[in-house]
Protein backbone atom coordinates (compact mmCIF):
# COMPACT_ATOMS: atom_id res chain seq x y z
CA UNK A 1 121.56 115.95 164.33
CA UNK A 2 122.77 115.84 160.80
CA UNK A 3 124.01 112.30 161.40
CA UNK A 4 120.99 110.81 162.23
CA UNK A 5 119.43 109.67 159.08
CA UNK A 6 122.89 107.66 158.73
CA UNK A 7 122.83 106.75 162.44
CA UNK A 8 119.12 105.33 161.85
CA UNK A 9 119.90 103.85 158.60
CA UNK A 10 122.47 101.73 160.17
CA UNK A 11 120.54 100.96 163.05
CA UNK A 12 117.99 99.85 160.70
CA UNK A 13 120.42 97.42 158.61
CA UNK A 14 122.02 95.70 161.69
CA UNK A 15 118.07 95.30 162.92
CA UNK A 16 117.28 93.47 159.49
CA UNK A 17 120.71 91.50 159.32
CA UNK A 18 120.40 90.49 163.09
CA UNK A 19 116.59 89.49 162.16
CA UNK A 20 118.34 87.66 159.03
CA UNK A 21 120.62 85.44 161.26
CA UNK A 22 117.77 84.88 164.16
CA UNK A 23 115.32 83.37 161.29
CA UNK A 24 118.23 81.24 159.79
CA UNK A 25 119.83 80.21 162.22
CA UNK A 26 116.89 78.75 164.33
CA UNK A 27 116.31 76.40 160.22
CA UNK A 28 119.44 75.57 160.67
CA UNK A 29 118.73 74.18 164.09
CA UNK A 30 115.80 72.58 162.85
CA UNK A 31 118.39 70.75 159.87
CA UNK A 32 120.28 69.48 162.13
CA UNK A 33 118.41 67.76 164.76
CA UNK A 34 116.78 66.17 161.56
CA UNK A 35 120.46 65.17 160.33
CA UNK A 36 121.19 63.18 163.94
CA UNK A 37 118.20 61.05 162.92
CA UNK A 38 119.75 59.73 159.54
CA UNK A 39 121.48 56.92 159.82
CA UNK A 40 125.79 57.18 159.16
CA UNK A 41 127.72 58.00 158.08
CA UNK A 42 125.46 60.73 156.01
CA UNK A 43 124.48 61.73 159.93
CA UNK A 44 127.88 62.52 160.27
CA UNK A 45 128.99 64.48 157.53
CA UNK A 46 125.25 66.73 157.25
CA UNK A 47 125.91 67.17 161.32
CA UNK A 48 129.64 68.59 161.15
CA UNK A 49 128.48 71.00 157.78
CA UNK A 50 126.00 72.25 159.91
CA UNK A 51 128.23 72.95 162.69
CA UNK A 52 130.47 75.19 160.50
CA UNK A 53 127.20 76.73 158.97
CA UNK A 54 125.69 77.94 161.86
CA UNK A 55 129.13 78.72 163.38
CA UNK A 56 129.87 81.03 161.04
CA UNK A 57 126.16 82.40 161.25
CA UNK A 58 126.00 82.85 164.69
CA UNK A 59 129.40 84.67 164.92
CA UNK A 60 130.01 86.60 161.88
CA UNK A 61 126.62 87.79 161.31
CA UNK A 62 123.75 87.42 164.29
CA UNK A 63 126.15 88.35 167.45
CA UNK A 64 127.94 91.34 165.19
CA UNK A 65 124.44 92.13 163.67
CA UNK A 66 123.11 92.22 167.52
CA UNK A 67 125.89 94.47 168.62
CA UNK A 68 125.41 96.98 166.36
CA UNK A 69 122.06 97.18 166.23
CA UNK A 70 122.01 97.80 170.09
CA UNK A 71 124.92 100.08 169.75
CA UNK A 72 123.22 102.06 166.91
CA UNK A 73 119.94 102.11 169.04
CA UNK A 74 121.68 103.62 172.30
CA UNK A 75 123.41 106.52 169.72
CA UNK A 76 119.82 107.26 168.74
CA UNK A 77 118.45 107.69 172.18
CA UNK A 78 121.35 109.74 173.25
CA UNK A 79 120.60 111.93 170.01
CA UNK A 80 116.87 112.01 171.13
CA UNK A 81 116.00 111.36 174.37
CA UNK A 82 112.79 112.85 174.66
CA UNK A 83 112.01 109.38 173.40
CA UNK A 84 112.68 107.48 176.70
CA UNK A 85 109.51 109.70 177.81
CA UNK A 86 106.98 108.37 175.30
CA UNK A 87 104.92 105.48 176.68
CA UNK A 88 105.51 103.49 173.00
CA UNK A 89 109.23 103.42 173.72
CA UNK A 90 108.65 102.00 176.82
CA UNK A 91 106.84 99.27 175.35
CA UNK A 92 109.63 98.81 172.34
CA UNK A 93 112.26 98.16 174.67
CA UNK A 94 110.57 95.53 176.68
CA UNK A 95 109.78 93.78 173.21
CA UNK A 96 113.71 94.25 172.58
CA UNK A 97 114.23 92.69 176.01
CA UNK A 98 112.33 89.79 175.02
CA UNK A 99 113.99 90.16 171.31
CA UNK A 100 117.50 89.59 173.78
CA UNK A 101 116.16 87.00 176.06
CA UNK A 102 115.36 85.14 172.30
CA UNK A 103 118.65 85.59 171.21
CA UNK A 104 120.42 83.85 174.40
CA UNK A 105 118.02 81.28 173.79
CA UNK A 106 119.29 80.53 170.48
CA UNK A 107 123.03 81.02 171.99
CA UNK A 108 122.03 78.71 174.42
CA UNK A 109 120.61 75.90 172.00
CA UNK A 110 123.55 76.81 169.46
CA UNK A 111 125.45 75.97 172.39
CA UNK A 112 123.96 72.93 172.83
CA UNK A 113 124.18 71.25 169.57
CA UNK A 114 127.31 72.30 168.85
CA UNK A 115 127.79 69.67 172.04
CA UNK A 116 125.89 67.07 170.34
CA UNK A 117 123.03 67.31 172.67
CA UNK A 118 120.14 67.55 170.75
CA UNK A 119 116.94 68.50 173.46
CA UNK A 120 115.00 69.59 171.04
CA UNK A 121 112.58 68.05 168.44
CA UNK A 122 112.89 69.42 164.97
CA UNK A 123 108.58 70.56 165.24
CA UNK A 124 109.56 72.84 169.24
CA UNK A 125 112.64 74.32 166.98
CA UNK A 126 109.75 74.96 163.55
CA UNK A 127 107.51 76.71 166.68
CA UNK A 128 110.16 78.36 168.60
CA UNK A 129 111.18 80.18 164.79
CA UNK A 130 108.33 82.08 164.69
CA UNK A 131 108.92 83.85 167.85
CA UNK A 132 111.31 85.98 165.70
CA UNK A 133 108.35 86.70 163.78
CA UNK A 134 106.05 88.00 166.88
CA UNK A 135 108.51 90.17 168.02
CA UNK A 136 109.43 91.72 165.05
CA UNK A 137 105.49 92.54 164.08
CA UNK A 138 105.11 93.97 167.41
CA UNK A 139 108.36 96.52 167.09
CA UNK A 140 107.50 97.16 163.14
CA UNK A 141 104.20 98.03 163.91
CA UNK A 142 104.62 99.78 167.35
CA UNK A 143 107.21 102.09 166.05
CA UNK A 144 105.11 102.90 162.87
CA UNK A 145 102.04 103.71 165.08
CA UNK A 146 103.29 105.31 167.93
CA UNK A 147 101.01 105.93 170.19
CA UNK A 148 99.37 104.12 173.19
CA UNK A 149 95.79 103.19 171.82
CA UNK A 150 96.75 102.00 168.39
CA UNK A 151 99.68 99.48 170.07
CA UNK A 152 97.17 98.28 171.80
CA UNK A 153 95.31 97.82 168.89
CA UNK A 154 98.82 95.77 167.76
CA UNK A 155 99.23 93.84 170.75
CA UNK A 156 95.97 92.57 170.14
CA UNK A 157 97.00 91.98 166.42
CA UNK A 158 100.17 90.36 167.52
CA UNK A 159 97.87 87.84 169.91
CA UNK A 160 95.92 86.81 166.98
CA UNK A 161 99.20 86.67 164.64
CA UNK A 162 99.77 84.25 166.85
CA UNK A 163 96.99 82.19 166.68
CA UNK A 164 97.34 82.30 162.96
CA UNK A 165 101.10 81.12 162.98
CA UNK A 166 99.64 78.21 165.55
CA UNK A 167 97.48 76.90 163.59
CA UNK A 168 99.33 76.67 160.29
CA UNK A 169 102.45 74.93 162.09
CA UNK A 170 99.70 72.80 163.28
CA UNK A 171 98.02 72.37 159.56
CA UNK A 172 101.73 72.37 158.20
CA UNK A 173 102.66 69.34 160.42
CA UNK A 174 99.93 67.16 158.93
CA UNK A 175 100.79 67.55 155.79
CA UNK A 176 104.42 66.76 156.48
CA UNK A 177 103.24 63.62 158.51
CA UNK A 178 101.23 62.57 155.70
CA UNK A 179 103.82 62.09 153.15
């Protein structure tokens, strides 16, 4: 037990770096499918920078980040697993489920432009960034609170984050059609 302040701390850092790449990497994503719409060769030369920016990203910092975040996370629950009992643990790992399934996503688009095959508008990519946001409210708060009735109380917060995030895309895309 007298490692697990550093054990934590690290756990901590590889949470916020892996966070880090997640938010960037998704406006990166957004960049680029706005760089196949200029005309060439400037369509060109933004589209292969942004290859080898969100190559190096992707693979130096969100996949290591992810790694050893998880592997820092496991170390804690082996160190305390008393934890795997409480009913707000339960409901952290499914939001670090969904945290996962949102990272294969990204692979999976990452993937995909890195092809050239853009499937994507620039305004699904400006949505789909915020779902990095939800999920990392929900963990921040649910591992601050703790216990069943205020989560709830947070996954109730979370639902009207939501909204909120919704409707300024919505008001932001105006404003950026306007001009």
């Amino acid at each position: 037990m007298e490692y697990y302040n550093y054990i934590k701390s690290l756990h901590l850092i590889f949470v916020i770096t892996w966070f880090a790449g997640l938010f960037y990497i998704v406006r990166l994503f957004v960049y680029q499918i706005e760089a196949n719409e200029k005309p060439s060769p400037e369509r060109e030369i933004l589209l292969q920078q942004y290859k080898i920016m969100t190559y190096r990203l992707w693979f130096i910092i969100a996949w290591p980040s992810a790694v050893l975040a998880t592997l820092f996370a496991v170390w804690l629950l082996v160190l305390m697993p008393s934890w795997l009992q409480m009913p707000w643990m339960h409901v952290k790992l499914g939001f670090v489920l969904a945290l996962f399934l949102y990272h294969f996503k990204c692979h999976q688009i990452y993937s995909q432009l890195q092809n050239d095959q853009f499937n994507y508008s620039s305004n699904f990519m400006r949505l789909w960034n915020e779902g990095a946001t939800i999920i990392l409210f929900a963990v921040v708060f649910l591992v601050i609170l703790k216990n069943e009735f205020n989560w709830i109380y947070g996954v109730v917060g979370i639902i009207l984050f939501s909204i909120l995030i919704m409707l300024g895309f919505k008001f932001y895309k105006r404003i950026r059609e306007k001009k």
